[in-house]
N, C-alpha and C. Protein backbone atom coordinates (compact mmCIF):
# COMPACT_ATOMS: atom_id res chain seq x y z
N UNK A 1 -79.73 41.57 185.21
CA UNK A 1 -78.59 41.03 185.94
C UNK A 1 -78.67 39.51 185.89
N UNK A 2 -77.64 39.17 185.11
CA UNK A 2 -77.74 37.42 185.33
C UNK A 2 -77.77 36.80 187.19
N UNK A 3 -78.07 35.17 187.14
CA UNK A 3 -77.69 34.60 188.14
C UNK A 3 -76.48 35.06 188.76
N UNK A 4 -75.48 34.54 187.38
CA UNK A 4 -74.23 34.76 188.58
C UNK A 4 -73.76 35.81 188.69
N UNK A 5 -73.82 37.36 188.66
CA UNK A 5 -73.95 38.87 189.19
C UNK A 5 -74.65 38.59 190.45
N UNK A 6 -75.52 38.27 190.40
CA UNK A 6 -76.67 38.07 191.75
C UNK A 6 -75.96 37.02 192.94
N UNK A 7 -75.74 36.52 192.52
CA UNK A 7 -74.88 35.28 193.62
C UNK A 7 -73.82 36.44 194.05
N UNK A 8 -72.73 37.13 192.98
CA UNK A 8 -71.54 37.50 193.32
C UNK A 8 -71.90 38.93 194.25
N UNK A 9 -73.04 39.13 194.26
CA UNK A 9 -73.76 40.26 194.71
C UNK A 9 -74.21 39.84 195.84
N UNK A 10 -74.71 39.25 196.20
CA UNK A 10 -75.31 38.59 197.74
C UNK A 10 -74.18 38.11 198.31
N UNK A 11 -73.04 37.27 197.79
CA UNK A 11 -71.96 36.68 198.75
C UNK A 11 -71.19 38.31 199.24
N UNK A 12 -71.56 39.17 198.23
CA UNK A 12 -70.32 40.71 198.77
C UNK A 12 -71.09 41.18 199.61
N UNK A 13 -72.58 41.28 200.09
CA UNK A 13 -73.29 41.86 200.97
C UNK A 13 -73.10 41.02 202.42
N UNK A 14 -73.14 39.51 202.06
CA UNK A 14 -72.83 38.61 203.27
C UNK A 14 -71.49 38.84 203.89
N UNK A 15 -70.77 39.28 202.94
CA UNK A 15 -69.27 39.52 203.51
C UNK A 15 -68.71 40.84 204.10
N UNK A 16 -69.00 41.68 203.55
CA UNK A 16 -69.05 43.07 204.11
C UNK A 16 -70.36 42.95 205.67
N UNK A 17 -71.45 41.90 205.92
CA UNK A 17 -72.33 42.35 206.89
C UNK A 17 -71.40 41.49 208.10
N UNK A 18 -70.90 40.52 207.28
CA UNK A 18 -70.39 39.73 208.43
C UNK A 18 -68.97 40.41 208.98
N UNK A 19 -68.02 41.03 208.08
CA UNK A 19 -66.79 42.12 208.48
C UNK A 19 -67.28 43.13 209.35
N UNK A 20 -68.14 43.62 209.06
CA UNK A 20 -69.25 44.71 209.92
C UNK A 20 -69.46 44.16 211.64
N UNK A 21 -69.97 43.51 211.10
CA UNK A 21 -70.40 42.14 212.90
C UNK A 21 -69.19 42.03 213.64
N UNK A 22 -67.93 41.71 212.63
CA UNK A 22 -66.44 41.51 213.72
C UNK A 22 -66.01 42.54 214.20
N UNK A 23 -66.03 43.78 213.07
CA UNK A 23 -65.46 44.73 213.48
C UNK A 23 -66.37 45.48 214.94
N UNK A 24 -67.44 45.46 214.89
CA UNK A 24 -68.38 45.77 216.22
C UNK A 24 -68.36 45.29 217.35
N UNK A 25 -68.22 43.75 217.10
CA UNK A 25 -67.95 42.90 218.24
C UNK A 25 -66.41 42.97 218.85
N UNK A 26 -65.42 43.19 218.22
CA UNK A 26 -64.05 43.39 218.74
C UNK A 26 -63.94 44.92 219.67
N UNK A 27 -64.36 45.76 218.29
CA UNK A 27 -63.90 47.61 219.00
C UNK A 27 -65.26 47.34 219.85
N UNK A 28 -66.07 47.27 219.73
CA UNK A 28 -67.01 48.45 220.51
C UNK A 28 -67.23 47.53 221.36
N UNK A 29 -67.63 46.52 221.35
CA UNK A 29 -68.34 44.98 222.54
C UNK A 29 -66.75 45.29 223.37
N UNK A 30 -65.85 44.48 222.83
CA UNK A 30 -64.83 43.56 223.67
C UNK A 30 -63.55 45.78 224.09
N UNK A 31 -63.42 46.18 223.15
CA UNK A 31 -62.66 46.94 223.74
C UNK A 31 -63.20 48.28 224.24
N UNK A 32 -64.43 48.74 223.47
CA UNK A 32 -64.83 49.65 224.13
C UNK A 32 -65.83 49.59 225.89
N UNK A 33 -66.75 48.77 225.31
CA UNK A 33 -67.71 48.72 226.74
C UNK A 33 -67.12 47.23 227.59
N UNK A 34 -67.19 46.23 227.64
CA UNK A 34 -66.01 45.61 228.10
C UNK A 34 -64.96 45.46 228.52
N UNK A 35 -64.04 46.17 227.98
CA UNK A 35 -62.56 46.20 227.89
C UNK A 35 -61.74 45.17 227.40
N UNK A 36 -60.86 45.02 227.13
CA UNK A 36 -60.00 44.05 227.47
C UNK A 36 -59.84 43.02 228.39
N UNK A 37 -59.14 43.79 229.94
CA UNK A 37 -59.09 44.05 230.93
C UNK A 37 -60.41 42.51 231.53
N UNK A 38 -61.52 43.06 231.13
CA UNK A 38 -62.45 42.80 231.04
C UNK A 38 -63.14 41.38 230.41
N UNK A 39 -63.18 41.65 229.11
CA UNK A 39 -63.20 40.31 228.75
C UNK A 39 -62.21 39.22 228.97
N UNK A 40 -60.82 39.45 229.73
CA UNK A 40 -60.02 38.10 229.29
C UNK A 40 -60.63 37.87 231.11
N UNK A 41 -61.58 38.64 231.64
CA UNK A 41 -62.08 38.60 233.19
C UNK A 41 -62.71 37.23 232.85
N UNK A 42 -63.76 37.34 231.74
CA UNK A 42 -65.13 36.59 231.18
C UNK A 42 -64.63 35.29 230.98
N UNK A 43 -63.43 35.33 230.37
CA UNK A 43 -62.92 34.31 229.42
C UNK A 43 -62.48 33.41 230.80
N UNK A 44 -61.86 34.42 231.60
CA UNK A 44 -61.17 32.84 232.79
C UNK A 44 -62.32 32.48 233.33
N UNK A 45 -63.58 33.30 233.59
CA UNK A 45 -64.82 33.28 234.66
C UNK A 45 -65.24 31.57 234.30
N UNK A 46 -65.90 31.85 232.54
CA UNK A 46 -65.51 30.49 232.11
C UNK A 46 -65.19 29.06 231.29
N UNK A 47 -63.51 29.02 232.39
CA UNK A 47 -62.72 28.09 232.45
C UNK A 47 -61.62 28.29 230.73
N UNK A 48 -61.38 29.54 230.46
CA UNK A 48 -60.61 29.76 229.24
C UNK A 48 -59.20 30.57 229.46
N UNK A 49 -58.25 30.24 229.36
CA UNK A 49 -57.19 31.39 229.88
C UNK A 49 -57.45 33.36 229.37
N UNK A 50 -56.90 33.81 230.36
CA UNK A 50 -57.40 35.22 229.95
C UNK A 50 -57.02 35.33 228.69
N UNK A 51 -55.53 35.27 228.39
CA UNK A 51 -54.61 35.44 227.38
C UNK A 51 -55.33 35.25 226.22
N UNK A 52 -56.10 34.14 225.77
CA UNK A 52 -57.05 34.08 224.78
C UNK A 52 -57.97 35.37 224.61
N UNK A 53 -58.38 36.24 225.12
CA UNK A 53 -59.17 36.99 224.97
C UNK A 53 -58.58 37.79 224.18
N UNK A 54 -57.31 38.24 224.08
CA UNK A 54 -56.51 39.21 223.55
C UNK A 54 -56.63 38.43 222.05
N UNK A 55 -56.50 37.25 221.85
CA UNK A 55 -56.04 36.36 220.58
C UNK A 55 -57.48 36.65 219.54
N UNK A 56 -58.56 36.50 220.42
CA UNK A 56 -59.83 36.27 219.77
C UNK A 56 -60.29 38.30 219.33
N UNK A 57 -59.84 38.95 220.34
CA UNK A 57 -59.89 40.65 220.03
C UNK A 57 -59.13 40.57 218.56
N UNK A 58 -57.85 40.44 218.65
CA UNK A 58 -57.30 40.45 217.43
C UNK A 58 -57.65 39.96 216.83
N UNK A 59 -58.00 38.88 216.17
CA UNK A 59 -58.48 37.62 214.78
C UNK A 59 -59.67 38.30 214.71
N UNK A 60 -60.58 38.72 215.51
CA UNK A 60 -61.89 39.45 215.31
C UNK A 60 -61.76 40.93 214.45
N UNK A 61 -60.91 41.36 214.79
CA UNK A 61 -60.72 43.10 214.37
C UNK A 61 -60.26 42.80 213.17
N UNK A 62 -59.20 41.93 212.80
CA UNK A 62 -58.49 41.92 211.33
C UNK A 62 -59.21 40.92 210.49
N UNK A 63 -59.88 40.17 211.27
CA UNK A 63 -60.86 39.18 210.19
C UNK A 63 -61.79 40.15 209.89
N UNK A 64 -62.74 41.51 210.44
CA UNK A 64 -63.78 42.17 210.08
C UNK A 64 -62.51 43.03 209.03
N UNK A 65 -61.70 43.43 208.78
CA UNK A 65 -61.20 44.30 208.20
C UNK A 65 -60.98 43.86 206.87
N UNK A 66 -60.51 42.51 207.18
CA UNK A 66 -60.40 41.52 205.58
C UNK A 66 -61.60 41.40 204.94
N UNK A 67 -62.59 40.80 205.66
CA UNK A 67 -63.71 40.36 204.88
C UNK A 67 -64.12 41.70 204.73
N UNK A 68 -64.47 43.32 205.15
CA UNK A 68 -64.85 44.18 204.60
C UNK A 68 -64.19 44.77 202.72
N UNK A 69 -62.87 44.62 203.16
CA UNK A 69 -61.96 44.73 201.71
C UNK A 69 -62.12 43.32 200.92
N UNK A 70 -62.38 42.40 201.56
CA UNK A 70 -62.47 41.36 200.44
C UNK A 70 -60.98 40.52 199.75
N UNK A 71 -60.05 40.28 201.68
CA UNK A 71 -58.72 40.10 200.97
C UNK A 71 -59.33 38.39 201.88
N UNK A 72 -58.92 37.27 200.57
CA UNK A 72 -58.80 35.90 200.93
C UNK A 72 -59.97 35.49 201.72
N UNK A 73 -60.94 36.42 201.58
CA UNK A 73 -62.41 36.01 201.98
C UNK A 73 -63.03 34.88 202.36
N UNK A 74 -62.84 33.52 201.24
CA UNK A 74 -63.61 32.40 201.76
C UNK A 74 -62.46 31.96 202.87
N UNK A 75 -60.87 31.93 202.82
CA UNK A 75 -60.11 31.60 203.39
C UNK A 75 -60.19 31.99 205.40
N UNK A 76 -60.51 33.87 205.56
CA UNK A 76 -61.00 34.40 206.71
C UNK A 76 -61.58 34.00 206.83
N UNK A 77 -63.29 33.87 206.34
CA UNK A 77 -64.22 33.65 207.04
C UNK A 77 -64.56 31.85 207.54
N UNK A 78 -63.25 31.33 206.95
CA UNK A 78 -63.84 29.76 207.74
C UNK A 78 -62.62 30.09 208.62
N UNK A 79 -62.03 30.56 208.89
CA UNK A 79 -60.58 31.00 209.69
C UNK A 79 -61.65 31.25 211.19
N UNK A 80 -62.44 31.98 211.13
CA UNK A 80 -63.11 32.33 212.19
C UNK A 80 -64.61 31.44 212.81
N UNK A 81 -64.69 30.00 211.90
CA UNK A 81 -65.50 29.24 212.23
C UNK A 81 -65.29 28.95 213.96
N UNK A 82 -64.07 28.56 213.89
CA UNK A 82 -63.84 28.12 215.18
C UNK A 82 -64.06 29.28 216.74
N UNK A 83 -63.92 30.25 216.07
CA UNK A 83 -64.26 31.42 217.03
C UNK A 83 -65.78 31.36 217.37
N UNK A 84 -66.31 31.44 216.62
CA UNK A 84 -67.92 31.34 216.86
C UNK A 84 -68.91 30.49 217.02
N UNK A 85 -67.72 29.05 217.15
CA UNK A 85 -68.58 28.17 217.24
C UNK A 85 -67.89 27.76 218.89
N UNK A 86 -67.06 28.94 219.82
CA UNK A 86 -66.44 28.71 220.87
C UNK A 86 -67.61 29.88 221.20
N UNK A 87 -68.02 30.66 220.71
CA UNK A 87 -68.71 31.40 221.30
C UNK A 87 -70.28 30.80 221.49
N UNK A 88 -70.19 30.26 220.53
CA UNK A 88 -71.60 29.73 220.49
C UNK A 88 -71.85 28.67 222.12
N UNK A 89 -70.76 28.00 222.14
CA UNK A 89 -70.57 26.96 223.59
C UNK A 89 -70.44 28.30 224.85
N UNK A 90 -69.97 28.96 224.93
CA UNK A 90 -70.01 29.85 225.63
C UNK A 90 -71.11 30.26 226.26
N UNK A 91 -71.82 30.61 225.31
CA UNK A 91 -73.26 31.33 225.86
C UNK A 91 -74.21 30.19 225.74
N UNK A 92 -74.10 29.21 225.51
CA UNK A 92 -75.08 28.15 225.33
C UNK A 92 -75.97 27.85 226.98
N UNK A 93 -75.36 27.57 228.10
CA UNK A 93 -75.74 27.53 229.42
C UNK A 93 -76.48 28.46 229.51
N UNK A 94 -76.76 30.05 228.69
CA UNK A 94 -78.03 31.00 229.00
C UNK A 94 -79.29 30.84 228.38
N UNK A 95 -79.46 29.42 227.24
CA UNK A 95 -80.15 29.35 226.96
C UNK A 95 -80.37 29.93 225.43
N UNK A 96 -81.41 29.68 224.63
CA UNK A 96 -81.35 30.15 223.48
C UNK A 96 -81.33 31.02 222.82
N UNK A 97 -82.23 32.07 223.28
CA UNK A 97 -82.43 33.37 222.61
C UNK A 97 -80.93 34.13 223.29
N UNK A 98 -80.56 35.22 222.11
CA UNK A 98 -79.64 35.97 222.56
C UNK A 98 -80.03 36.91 223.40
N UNK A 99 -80.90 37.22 223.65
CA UNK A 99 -82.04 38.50 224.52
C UNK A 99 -82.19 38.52 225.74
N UNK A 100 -81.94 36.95 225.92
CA UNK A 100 -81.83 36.54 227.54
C UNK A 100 -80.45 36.79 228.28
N UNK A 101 -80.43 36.99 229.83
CA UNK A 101 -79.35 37.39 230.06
C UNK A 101 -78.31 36.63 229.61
N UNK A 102 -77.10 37.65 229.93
CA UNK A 102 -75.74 37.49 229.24
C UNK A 102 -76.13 36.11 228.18
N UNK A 103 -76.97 36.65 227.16
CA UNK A 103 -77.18 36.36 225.75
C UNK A 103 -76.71 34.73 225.95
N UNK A 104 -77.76 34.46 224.91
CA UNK A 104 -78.29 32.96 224.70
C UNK A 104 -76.94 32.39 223.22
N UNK A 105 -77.24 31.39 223.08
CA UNK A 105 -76.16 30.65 221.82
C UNK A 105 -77.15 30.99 220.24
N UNK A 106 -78.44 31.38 220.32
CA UNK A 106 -78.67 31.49 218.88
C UNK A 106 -78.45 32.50 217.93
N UNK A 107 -77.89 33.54 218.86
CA UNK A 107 -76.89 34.35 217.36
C UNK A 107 -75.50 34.23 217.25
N UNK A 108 -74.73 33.71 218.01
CA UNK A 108 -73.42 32.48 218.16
C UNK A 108 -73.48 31.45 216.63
N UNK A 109 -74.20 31.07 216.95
CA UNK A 109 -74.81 29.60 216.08
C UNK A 109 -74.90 30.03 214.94
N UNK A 110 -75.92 31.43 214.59
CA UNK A 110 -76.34 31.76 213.18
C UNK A 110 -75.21 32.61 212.93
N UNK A 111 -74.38 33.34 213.35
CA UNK A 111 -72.79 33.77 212.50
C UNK A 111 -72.16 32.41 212.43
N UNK A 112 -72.36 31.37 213.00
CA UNK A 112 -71.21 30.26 212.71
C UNK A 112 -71.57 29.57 211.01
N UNK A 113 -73.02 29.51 210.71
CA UNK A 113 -73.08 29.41 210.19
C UNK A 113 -73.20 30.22 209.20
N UNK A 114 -73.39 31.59 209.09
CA UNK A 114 -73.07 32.93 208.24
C UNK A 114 -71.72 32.52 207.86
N UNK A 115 -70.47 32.51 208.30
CA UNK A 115 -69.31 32.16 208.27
C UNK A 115 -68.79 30.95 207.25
N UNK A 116 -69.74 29.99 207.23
CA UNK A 116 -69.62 28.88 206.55
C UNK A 116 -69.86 28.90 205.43
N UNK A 117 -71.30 29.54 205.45
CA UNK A 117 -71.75 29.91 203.83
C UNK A 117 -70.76 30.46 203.10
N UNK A 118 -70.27 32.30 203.70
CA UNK A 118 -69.09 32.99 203.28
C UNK A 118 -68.51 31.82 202.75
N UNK A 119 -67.48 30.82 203.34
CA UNK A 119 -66.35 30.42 203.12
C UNK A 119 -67.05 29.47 201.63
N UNK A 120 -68.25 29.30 201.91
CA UNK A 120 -68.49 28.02 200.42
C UNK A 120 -68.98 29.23 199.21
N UNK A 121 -69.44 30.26 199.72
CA UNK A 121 -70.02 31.10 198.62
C UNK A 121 -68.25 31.55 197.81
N UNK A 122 -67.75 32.40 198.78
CA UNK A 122 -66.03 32.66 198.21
C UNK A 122 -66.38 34.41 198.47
N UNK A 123 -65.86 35.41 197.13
CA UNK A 123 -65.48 36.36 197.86
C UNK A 123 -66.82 37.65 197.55
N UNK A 124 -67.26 37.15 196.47
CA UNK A 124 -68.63 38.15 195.73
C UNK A 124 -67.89 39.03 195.39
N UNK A 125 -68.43 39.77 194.98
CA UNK A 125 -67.76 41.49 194.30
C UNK A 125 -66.90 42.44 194.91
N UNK A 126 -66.51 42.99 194.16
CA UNK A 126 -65.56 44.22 195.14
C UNK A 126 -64.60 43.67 195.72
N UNK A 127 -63.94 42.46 195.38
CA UNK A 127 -63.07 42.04 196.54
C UNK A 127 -61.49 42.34 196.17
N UNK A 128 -60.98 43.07 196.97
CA UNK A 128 -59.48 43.56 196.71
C UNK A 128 -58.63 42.39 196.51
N UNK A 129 -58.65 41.42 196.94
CA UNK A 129 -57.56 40.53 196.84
C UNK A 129 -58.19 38.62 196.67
N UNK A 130 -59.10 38.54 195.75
CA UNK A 130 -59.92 37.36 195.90
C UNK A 130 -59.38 35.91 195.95
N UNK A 131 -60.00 35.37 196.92
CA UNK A 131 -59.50 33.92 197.34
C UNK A 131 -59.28 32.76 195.85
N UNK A 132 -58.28 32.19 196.55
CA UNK A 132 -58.17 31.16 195.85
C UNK A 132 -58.90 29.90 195.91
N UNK A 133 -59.45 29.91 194.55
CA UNK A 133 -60.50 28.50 194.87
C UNK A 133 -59.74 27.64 194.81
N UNK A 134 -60.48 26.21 195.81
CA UNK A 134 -59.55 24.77 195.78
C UNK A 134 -60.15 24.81 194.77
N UNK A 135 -59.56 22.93 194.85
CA UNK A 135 -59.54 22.30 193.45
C UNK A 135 -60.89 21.24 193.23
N UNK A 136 -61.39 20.93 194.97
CA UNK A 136 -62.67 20.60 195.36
C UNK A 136 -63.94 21.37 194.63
N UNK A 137 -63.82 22.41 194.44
CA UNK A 137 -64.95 23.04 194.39
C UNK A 137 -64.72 23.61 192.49
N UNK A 138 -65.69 23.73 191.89
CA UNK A 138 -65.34 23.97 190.37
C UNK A 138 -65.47 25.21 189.97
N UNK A 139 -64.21 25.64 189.66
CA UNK A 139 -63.98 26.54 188.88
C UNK A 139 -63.70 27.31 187.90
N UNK A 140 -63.74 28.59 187.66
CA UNK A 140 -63.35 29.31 186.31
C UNK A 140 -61.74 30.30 186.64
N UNK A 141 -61.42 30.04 187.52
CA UNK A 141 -60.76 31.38 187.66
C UNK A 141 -60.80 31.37 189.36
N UNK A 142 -59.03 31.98 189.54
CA UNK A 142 -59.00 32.59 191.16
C UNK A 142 -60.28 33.30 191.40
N UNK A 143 -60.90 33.18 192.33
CA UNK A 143 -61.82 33.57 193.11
C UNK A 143 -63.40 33.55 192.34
N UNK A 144 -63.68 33.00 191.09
CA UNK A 144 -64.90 32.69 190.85
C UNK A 144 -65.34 31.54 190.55
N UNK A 145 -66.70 31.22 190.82
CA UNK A 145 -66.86 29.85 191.07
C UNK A 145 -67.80 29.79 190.16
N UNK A 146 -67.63 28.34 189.12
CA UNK A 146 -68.70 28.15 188.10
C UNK A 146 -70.49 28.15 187.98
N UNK A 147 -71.30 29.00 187.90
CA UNK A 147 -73.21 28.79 188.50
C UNK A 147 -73.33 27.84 187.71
């Protein structure tokens, strides 16, 4: 397997683990054991309008759904920088580790930056609908990037 198989192979595992992570954190965190109801409770507790909670459920559920299919990949996953780096401030006042109560900012922090990579790596393999590379970054072709 050349380099760049291997690159396009690790960015599709990063992207499918990180679609995986949203899709968990939306259904099962925020709507199943949480609620709704619930989290937009969290969100005013603090100092965020509830209404946002609903915004961040959604962008979470359809950003894990994209980056699992692989539609506009590097485009989603910096789409959701800003989500996780609000989450990351969020839980930051509990301190570091996520383990500690109502979870610390250092697995906040390390999807923000999971997220980033995604968006510079692009879409890796398998991707149904692959991003368009700028013009910043050098390329061969919609969605592959020169090793």
């Amino acid at each position: 397997m050349s380099q760049h198989q291997l690159n396009q192979t690790g960015a599709f595992l990063l992207r499918v683990a990180l679609g995986i992570m949203f899709l968990a954190h939306s259904l099962l965190l925020k709507l199943f054991i949480f609620t709704l109801a619930g989290t937009a409770q969290f969100f005013v507790s603090i100092g965020l309008p509830g209404w946002l909670a609903y915004v961040i459920f959604a962008t979470e559920a359809v950003a894990g759904i994209l980056l699992v299919l692989g539609v506009q990949t590097r485009w989603v996953a910096l789409a959701t920088v800003p989500i996780l780096a609000g989450a990351t401030w969020a839980h930051f006042g509990n301190g570091w580790m996520f383990g500690y109560e109502n979870g610390g900012w250092e697995y906040p922090a390390y999807l923000t930056l999971l997220a980033v990579a995604q968006g510079l790596l692009g879409d890796g393999r398998f991707a149904l609908s692959p991003s368009v590379t700028p013009n910043w970054i050098g390329h061969t072709g919609k969605g592959t990037v020169e090793s």
